[in-house]
Protein backbone atom coordinates (compact mmCIF):
# COMPACT_ATOMS: atom_id res chain seq x y z
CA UNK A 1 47.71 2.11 -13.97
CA UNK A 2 49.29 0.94 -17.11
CA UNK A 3 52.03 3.50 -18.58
CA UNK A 4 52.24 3.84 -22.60
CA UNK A 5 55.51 2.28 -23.56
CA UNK A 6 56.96 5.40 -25.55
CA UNK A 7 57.42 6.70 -21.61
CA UNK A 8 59.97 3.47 -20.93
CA UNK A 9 63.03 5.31 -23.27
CA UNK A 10 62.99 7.94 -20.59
CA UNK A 11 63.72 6.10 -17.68
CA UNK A 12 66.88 3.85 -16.93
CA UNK A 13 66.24 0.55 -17.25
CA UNK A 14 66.32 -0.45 -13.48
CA UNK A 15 63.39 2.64 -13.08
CA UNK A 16 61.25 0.41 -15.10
CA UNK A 17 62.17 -3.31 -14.10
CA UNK A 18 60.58 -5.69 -12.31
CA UNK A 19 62.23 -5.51 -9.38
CA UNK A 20 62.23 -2.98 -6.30
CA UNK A 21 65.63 -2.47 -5.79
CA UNK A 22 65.78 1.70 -5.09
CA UNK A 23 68.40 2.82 -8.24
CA UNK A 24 71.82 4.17 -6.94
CA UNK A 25 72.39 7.64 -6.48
CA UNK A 26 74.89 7.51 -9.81
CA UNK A 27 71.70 6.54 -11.93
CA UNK A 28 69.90 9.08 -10.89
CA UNK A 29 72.59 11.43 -11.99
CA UNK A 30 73.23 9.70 -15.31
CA UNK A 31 69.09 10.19 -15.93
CA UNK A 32 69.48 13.75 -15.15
CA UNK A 33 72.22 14.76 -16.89
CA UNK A 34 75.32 14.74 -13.79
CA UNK A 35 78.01 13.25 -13.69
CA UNK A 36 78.59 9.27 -12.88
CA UNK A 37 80.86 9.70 -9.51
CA UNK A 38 79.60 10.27 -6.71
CA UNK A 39 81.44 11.72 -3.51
CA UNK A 40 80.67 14.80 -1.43
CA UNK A 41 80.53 17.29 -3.77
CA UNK A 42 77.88 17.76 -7.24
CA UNK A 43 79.15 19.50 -9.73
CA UNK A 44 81.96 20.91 -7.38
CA UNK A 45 80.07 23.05 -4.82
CA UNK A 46 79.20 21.84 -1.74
CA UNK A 47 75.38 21.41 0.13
CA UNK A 48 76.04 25.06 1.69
CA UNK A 49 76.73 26.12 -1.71
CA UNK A 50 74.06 24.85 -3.01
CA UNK A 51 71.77 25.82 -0.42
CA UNK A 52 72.77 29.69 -0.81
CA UNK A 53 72.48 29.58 -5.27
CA UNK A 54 68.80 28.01 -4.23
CA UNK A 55 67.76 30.98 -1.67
CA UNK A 56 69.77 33.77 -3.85
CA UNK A 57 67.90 32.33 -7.03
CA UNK A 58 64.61 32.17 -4.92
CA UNK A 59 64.91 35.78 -4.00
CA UNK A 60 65.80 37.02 -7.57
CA UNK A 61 62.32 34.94 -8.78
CA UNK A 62 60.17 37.10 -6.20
CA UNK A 63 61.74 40.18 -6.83
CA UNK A 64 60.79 40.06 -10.51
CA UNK A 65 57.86 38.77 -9.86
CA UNK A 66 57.21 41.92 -7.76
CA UNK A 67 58.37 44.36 -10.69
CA UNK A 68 56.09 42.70 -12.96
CA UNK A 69 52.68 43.02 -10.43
CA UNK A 70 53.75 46.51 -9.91
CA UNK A 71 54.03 47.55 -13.63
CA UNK A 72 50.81 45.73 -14.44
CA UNK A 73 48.57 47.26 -11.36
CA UNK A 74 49.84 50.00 -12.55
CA UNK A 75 49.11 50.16 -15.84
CA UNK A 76 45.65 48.70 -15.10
CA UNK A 77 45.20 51.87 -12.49
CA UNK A 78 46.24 54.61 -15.33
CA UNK A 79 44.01 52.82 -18.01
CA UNK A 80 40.73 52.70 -15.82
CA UNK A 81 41.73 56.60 -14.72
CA UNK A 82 41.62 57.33 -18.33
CA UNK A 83 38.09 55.58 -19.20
CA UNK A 84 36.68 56.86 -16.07
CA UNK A 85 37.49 60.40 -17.14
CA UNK A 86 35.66 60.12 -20.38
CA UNK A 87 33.05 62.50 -20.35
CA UNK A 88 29.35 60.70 -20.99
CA UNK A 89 27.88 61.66 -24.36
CA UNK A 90 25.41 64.43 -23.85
CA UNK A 91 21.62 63.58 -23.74
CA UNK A 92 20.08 66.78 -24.73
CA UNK A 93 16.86 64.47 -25.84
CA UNK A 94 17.45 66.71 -29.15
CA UNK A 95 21.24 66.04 -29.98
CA UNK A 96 20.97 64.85 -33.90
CA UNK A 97 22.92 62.25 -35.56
CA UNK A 98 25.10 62.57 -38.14
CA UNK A 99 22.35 61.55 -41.57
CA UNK A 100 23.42 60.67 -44.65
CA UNK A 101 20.03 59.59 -45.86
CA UNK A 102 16.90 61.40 -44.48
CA UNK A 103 13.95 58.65 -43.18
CA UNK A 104 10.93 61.63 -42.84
CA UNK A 105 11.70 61.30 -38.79
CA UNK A 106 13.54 63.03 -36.78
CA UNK A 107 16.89 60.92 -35.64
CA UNK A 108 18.68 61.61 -32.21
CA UNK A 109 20.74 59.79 -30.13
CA UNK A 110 17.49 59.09 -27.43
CA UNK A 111 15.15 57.84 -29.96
CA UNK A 112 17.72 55.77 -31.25
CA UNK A 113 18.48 54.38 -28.17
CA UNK A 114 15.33 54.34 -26.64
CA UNK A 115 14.06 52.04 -29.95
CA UNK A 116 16.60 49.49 -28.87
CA UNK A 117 15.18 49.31 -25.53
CA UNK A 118 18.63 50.76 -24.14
CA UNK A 119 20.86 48.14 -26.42
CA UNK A 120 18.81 45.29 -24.76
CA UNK A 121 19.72 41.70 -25.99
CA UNK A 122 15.99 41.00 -27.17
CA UNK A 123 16.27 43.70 -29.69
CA UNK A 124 19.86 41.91 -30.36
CA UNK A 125 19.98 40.61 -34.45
CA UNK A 126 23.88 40.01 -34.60
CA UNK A 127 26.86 40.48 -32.57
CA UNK A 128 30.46 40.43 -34.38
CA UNK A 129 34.43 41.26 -33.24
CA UNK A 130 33.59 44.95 -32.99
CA UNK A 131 30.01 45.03 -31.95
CA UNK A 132 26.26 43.84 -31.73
CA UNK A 133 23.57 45.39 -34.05
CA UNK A 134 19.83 46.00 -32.86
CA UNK A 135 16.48 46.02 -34.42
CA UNK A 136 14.91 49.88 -33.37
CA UNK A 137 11.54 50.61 -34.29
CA UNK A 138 11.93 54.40 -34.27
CA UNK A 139 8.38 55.09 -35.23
CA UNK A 140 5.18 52.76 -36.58
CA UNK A 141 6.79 51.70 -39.88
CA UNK A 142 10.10 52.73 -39.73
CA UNK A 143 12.51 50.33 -38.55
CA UNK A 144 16.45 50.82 -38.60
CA UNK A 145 18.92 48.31 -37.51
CA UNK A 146 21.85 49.79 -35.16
CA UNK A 147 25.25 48.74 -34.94
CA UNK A 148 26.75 49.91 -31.48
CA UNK A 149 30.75 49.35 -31.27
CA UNK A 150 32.65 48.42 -28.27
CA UNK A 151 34.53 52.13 -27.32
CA UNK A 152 36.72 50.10 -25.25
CA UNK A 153 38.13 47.68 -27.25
CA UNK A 154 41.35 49.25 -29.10
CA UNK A 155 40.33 48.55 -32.61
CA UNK A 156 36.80 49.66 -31.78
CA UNK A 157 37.52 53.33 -33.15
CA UNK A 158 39.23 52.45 -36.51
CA UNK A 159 37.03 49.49 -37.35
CA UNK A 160 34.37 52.39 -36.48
CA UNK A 161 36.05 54.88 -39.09
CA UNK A 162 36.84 52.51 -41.81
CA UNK A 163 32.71 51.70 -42.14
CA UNK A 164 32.14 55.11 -42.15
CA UNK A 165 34.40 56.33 -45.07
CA UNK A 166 33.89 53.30 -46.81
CA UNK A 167 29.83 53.22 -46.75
CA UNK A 168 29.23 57.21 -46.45
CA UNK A 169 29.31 57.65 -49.95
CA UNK A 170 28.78 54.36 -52.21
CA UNK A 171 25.52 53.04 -53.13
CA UNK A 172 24.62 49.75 -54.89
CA UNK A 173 21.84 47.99 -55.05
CA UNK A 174 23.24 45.06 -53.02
CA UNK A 175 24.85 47.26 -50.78
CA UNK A 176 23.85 47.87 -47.03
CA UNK A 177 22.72 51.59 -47.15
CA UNK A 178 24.43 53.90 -43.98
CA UNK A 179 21.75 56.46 -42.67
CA UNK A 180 23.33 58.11 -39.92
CA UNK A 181 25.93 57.59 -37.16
CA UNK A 182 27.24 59.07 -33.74
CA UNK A 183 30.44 59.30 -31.95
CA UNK A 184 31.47 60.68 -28.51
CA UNK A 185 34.37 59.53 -26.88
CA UNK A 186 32.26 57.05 -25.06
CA UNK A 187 29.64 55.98 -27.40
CA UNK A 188 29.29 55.34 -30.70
CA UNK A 189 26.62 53.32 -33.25
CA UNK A 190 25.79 53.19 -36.99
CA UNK A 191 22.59 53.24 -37.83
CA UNK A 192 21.74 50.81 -41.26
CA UNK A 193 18.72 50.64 -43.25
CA UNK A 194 16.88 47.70 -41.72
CA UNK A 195 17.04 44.16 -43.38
CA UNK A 196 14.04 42.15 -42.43
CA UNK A 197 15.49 38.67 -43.68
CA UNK A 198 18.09 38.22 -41.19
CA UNK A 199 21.62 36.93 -43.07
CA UNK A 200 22.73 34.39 -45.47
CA UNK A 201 24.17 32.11 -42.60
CA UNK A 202 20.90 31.74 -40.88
CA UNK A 203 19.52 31.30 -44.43
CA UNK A 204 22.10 28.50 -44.77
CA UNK A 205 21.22 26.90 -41.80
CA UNK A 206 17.39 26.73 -42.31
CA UNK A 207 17.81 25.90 -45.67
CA UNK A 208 19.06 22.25 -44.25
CA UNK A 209 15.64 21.54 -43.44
CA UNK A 210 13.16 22.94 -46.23
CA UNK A 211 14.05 22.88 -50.08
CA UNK A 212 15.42 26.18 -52.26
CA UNK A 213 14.91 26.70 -55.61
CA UNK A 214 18.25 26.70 -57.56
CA UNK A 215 17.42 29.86 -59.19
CA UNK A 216 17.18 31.43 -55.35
CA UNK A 217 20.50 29.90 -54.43
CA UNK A 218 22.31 31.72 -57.86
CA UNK A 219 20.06 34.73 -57.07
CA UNK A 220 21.80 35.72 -54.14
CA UNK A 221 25.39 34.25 -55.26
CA UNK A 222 25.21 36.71 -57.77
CA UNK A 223 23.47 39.62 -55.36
CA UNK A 224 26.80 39.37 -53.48
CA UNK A 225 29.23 38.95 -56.67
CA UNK A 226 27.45 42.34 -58.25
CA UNK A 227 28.26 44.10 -54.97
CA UNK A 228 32.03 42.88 -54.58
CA UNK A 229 32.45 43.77 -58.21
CA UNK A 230 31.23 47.08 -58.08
CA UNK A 231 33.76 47.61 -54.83
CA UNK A 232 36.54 46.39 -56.57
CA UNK A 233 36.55 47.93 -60.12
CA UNK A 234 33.61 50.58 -60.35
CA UNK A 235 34.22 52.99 -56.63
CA UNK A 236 37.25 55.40 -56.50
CA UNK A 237 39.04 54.66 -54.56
CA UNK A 238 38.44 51.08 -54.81
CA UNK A 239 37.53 48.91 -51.56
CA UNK A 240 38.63 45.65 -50.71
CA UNK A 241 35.88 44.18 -48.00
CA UNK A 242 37.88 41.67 -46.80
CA UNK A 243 35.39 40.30 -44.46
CA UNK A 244 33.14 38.62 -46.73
CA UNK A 245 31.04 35.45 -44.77
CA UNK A 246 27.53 34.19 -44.63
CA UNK A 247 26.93 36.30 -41.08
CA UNK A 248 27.83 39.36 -43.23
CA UNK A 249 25.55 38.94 -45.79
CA UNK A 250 21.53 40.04 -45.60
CA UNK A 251 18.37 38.64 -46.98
CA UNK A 252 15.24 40.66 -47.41
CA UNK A 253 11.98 38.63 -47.87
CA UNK A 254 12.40 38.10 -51.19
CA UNK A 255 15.69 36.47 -50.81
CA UNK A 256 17.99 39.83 -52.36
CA UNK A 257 20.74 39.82 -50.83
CA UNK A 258 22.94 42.76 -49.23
CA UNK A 259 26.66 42.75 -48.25
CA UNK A 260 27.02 44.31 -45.56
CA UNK A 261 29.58 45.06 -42.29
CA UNK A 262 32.94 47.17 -43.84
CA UNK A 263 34.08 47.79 -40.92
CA UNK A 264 37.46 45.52 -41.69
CA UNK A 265 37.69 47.44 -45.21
CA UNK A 266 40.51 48.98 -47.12
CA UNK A 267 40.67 51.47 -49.77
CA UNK A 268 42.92 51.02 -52.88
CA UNK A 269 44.17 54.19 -53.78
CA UNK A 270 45.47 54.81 -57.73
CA UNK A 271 46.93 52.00 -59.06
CA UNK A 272 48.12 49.97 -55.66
CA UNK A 273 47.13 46.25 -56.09
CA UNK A 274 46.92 45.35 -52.64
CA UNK A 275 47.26 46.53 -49.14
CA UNK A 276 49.99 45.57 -46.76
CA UNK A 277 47.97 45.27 -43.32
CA UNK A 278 47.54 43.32 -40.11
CA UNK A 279 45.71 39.69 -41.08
CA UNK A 280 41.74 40.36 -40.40
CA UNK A 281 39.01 38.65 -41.28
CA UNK A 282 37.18 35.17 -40.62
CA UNK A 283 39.29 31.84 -40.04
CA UNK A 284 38.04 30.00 -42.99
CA UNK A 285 37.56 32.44 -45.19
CA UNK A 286 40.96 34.33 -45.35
CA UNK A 287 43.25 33.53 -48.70
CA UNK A 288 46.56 31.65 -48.26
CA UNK A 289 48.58 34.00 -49.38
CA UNK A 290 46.85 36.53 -46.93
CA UNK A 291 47.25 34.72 -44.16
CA UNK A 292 50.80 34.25 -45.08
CA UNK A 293 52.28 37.90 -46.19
CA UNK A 294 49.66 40.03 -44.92
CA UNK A 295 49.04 41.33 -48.49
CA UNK A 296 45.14 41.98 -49.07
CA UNK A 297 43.80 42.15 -52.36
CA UNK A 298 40.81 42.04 -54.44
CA UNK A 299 41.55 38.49 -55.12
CA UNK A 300 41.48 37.85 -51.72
CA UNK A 301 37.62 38.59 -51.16
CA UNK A 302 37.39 36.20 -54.63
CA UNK A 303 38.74 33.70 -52.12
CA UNK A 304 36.51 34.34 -49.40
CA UNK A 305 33.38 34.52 -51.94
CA UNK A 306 34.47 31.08 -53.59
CA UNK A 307 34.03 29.45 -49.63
CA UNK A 308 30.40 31.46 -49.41
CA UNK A 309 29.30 29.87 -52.55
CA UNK A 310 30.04 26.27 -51.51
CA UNK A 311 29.10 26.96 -48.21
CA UNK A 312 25.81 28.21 -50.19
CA UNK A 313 25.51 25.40 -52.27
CA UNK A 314 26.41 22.48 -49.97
CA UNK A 315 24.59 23.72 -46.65
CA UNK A 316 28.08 23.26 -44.76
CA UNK A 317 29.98 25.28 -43.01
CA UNK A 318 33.50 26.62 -44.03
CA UNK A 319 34.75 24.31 -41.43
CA UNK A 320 33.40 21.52 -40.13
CA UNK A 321 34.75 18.24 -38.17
CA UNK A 322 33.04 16.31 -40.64
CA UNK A 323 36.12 17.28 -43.55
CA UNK A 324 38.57 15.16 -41.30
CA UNK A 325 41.49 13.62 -43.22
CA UNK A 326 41.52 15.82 -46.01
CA UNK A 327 44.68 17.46 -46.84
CA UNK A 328 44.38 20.71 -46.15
CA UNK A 329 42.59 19.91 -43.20
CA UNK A 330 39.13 20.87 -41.50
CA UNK A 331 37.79 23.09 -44.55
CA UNK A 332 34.79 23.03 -47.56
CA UNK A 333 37.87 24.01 -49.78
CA UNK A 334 39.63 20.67 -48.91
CA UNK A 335 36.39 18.74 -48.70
CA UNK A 336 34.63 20.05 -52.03
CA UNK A 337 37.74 19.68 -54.09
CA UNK A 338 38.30 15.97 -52.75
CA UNK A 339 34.98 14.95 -54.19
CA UNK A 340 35.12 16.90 -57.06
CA UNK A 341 38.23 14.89 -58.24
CA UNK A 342 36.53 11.72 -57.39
CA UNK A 343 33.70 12.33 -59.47
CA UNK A 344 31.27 12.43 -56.50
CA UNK A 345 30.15 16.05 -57.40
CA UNK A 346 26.41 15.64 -56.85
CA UNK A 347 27.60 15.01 -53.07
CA UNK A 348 28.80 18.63 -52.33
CA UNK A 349 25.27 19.60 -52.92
CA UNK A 350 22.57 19.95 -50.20
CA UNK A 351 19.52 17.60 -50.54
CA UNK A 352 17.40 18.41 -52.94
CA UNK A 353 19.46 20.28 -55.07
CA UNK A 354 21.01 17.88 -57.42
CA UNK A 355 17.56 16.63 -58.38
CA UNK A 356 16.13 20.73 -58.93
CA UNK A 357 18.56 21.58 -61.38
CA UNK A 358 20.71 20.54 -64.34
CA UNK A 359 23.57 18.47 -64.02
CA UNK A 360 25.65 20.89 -66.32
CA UNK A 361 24.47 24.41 -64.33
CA UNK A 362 25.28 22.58 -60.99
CA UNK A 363 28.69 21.32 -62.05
CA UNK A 364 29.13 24.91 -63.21
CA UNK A 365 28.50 26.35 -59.60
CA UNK A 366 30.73 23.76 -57.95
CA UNK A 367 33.74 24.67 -60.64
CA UNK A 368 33.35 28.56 -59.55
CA UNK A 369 33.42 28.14 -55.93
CA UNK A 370 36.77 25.88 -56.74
CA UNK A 371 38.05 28.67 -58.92
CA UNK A 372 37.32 31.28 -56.80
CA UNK A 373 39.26 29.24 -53.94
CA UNK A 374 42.12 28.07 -55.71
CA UNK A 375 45.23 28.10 -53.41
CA UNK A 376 47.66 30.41 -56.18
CA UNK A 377 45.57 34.04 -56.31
CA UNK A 378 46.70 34.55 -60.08
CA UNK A 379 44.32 31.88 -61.28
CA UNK A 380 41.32 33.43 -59.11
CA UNK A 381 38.92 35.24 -61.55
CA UNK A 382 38.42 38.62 -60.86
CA UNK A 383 34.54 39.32 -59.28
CA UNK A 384 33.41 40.99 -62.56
CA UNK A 385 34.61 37.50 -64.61
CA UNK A 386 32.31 35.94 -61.63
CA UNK A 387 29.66 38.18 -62.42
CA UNK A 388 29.30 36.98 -66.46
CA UNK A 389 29.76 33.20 -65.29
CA UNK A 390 27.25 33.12 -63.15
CA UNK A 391 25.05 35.26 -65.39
CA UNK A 392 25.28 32.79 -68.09
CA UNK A 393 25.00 30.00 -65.94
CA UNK A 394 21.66 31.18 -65.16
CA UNK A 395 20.95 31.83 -69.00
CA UNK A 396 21.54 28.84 -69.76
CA UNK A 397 19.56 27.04 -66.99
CA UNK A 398 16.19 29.47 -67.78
CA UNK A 399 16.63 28.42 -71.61
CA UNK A 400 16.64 24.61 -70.72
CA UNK A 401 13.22 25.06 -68.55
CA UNK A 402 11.83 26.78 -71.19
């Protein structure tokens, strides 16, 4: 077995020689860290002495080791004492939810649950940090999706709070509409209008083997702008999303698209800028300067927008192993920018695209996903500037296939 040079500086030089001469016992010391002499003693205690510091250090190791089993087991003991005390949410068969919006049939929690086939993973559509959500069929022709939260996971119950304040009362056309909930101290499920499209990242992925219209691509970027605008400058209080990714995003057949998933939202009350908060979100789509001071803003979910349109555009993801050696690393950010500068722009774009559009609407695309993403958050464009760019850039493409 060969061994890599750089290991040679650690040894003495007689360790790594050619010869087979045993090293004397005052190298050994010099290589780890003694002194030179030798003679009966190291270090001035004797082998008794040393013997006894060994055992008394040995003994002090278990004994802590002890305390900490002990606390643990015994926090583990109280913890499962406390879950297993829950009481079970009732099933009455008749117990009704909690409706916001009224479907013309009657919504409990046994119907619900019974249309999921008991949370079963066929009926599974998407599973996030906080949760899975099901298709339920509830009756012919009226299908609901479900999002059931993990009780006991200890951000389970605010994540579960923060989508409810946040979606009870807005609507927008591009905005997931809340019908109902329920919440017991052991269960606990939203229940969504049902989006039969699935979401933008599957849309992504498929969309690397079939071609999409341009116009369908800047369809849905602005679906999703219209939405984070509205959040951001038109609800009071205002809400930052700050989960805003492909998975969070839904498509109904004809390709509108629906942000969705607030349960990692904020509310802006007055005139407060930003929130000061825990960093949440997606790697890959959190802002730098979120990531770095914990300060969410608006202009943060510009950020995380700007990597959803390239990802959008290009078909990749928002990181992928194939962006090695860019500066900033394993991101579309990185990547896009680095061809951008080199004049290789039609190469962000997924096959097919270049050729469907203009050169000048395309270019205009790439630039707002690089605006949107740019590193300082002062000289991000707020989502209602995004809104106008992207309505002209469609303007202007439907005038030139005229």
């Amino acid at each position: 077995m060969k061994i890599p040079i750089a290991l040679f500086a650690l040894f003495p030089p007689s360790l790594v020689s050619g010869d087979n001469e045993s090293p004397s016992p005052s190298q050994h010391r010099r290589f780890l860290g003694g002194p030179a002499a030798d003679g009966g003693k190291a270090n001035g205690f004797t082998g008794l002495e040393l013997a006894l510091i060994s055992v008394a250090a040995l003994i002090v190791l278990i004994l802590i080791s002890l305390i900490v089993v002990y606390i643990y087991m015994k926090k583990k003991i109280k913890w499962r004492s406390r879950v297993d005390t829950l009481p079970s949410p009732p099933r009455t068969g008749n117990e009704r939810l909690v409706i916001f919006k009224q479907l013309g049939v009657p919504l409990t929690f046994d119907n619900v649950v019974n249309a999921t086939g008991n949370f079963t993973l066929r009926n599974c559509i998407g599973s996030g940090g906080f949760g899975s959500t099901y298709r339920a069929e509830i009756s012919p022709g009226t299908t609901v999706a479900v999002k059931r939260l993990t009780v006991e996971m200890c951000q389970g119950i605010p994540q579960f709070n923060a989508e409810i304040r946040s979606l009870a009362r807005i609507k927008h056309p591009n905005l997931i509409t809340l019908i109902g909930y329920y919440a017991s101290p052991s269960e606990m499920f939203l229940v969504y209008n049902y989006v039969p499209g699935g979401s933008l990242e599957e849309f992504i992925q498929l969309k690397r083997n079939r071609a999409t219209g341009v116009r369908a691509v800047t369809n849905i970027a602005l679906n999703v702008a219209s939405a984070l605008a509205f959040l951001h400058d038109e609800c009071s209080p205002r809400i930052i999303h700050r989960d805003v990714k492909p998975s969070n995003i839904l498509l109904d057949n004809d390709l509108t698209a629906y942000l969705s998933d607030f349960g990692l939202s904020r509310l802006l009350e007055g005139f407060e800028s930003h929130v000061t908060t825990g960093v949440a979100g997606t790697f890959g789509y959190v802002a730098p300067e979120y990531a770095l001071s914990c300060r969410a803003s608006d202009r943060s979910d510009v950020y995380s927008y700007g990597v959803m349109l390239l990802e959008l555009i290009s078909d990749k993801r928002a990181l992928d192993s194939s962006f090695s050696g860019q500066e900033n690393g394993y991101t579309i950010v990185s990547w896009a920018g680095m061809l951008r500068r080199e004049g290789r722009t039609e190469e962000v774009f997924a096959p097919g695209m270049w050729e469907a559009g203009t050169e000048l609407m395309l270019s205009d695309l790439l630039q707002l996903g690089l605006v949107c993403t740019s590193e300082a958050a002062g000289r991000r464009p707020t989502m209602r500037q995004v809104v106008r760019k992207l309505r002209q850039i469609q303007y202007v493409s439907d005038s030139i296939s005229i």
